[in-house]
C-alpha atoms as a PDB file:
ATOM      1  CA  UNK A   1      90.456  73.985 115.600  1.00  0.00           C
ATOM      2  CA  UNK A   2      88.045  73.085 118.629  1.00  0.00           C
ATOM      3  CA  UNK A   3      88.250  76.659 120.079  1.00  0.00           C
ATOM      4  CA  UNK A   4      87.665  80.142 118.174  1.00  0.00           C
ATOM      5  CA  UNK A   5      86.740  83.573 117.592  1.00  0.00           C
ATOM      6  CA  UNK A   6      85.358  84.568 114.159  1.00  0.00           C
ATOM      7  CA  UNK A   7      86.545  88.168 113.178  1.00  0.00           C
ATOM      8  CA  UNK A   8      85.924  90.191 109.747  1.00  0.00           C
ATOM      9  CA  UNK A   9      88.771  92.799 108.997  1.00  0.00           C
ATOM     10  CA  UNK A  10      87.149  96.792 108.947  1.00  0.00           C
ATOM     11  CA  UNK A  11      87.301  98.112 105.688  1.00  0.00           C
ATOM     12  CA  UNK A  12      85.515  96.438 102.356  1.00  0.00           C
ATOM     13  CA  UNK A  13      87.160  93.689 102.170  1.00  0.00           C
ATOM     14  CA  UNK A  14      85.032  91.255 104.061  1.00  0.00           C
ATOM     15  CA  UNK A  15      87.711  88.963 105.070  1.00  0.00           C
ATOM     16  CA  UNK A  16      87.013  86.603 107.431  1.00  0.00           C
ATOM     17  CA  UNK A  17      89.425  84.978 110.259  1.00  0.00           C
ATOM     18  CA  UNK A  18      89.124  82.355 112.799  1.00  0.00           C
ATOM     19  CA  UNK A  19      91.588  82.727 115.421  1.00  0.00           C
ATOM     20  CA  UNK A  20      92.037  79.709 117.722  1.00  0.00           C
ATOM     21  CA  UNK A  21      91.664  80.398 121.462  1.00  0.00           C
ATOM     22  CA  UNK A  22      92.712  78.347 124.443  1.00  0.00           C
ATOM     23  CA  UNK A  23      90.098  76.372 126.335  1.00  0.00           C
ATOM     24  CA  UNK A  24      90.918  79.169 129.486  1.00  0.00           C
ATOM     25  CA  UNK A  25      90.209  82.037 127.275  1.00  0.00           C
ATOM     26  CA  UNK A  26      87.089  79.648 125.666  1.00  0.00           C
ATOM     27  CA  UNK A  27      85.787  79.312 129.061  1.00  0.00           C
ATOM     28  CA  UNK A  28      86.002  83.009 129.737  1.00  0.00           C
ATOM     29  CA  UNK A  29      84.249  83.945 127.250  1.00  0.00           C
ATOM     30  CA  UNK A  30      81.478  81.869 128.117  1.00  0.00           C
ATOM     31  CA  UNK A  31      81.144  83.776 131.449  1.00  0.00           C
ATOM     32  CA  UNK A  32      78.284  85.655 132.546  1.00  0.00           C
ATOM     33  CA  UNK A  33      79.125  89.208 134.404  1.00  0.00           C
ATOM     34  CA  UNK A  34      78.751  93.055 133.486  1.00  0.00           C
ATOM     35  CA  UNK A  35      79.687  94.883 131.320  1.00  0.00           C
ATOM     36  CA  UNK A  36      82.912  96.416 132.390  1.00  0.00           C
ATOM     37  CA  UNK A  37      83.751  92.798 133.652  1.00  0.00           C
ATOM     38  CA  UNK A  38      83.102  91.055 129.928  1.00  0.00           C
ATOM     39  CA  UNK A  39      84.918  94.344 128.630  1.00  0.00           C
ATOM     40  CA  UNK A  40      88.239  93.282 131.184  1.00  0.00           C
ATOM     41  CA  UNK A  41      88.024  89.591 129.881  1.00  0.00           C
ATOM     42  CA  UNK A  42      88.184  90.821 126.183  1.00  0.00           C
ATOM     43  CA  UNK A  43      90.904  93.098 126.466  1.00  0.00           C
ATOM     44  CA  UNK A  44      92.665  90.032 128.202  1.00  0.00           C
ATOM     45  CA  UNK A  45      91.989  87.516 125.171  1.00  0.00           C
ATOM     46  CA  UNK A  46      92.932  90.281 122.937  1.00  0.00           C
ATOM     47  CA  UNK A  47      96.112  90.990 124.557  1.00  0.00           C
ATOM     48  CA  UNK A  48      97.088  87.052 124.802  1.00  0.00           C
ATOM     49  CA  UNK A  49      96.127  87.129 120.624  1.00  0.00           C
ATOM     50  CA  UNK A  50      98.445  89.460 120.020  1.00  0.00           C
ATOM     51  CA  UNK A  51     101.399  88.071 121.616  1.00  0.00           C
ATOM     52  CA  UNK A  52     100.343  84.501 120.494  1.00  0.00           C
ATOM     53  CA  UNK A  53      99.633  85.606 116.806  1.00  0.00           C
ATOM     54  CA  UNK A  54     102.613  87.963 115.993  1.00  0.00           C
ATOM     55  CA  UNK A  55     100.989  91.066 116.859  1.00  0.00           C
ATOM     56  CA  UNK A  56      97.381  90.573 115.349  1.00  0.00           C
ATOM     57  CA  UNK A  57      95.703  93.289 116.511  1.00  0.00           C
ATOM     58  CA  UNK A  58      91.809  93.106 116.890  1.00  0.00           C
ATOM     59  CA  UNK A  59      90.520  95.566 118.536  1.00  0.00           C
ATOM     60  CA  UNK A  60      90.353  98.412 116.257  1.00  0.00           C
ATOM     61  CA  UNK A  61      91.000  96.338 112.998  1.00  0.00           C
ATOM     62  CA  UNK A  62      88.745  93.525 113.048  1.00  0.00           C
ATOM     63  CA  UNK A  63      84.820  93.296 113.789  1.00  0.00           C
ATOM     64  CA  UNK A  64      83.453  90.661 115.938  1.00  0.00           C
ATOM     65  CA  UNK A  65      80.897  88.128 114.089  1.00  0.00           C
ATOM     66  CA  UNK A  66      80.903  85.082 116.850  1.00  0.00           C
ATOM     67  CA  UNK A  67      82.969  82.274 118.864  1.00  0.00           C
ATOM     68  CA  UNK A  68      83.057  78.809 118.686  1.00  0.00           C
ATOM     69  CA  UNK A  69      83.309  76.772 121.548  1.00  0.00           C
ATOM     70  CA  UNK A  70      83.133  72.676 121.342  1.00  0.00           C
ATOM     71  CA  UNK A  71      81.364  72.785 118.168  1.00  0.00           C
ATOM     72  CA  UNK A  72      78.685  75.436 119.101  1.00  0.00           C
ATOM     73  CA  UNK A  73      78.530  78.954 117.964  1.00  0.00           C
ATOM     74  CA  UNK A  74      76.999  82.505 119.357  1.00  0.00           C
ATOM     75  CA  UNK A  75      77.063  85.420 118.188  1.00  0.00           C
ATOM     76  CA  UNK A  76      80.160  88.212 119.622  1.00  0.00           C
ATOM     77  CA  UNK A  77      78.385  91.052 120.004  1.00  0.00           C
END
């Protein structure tokens, strides 16, 4: 997996997930804009997870720890 977002379910569980993530959606993330723009973009990736996944939902379910793009990681939020 060359492309991914890191995500830890809510609760006390701790679980942790990577979710692969097309280079398109890589390369938006890596975008620079405002804050309702960045918000837009993420809404977008989430929607395109859930559809690609089988309906993982992460917005509302799963806290962002950080994305991986060609081997380099930064922190989500």
């Amino acid at each position: 997996m060359e492309n991914y977002i890191t995500v830890k379910l809510n609760g006390g569980s701790e679980y942790l997930e990577n979710v692969e993530i097309t280079k398109g959606e890589a390369m938006a993330l890596s975008c620079k804009g405002n804050g309702a723009f960045q918000n837009k973009v993420w809404d977008l990736i989430c929607e395109r997870i859930f559809w690609r996944e089988g309906g993982m939902k992460i917005q509302g379910y799963f806290q962002l720890i950080s994305y991986t793009v060609n081997g380099k990681t930064k922190p989500l939020h």
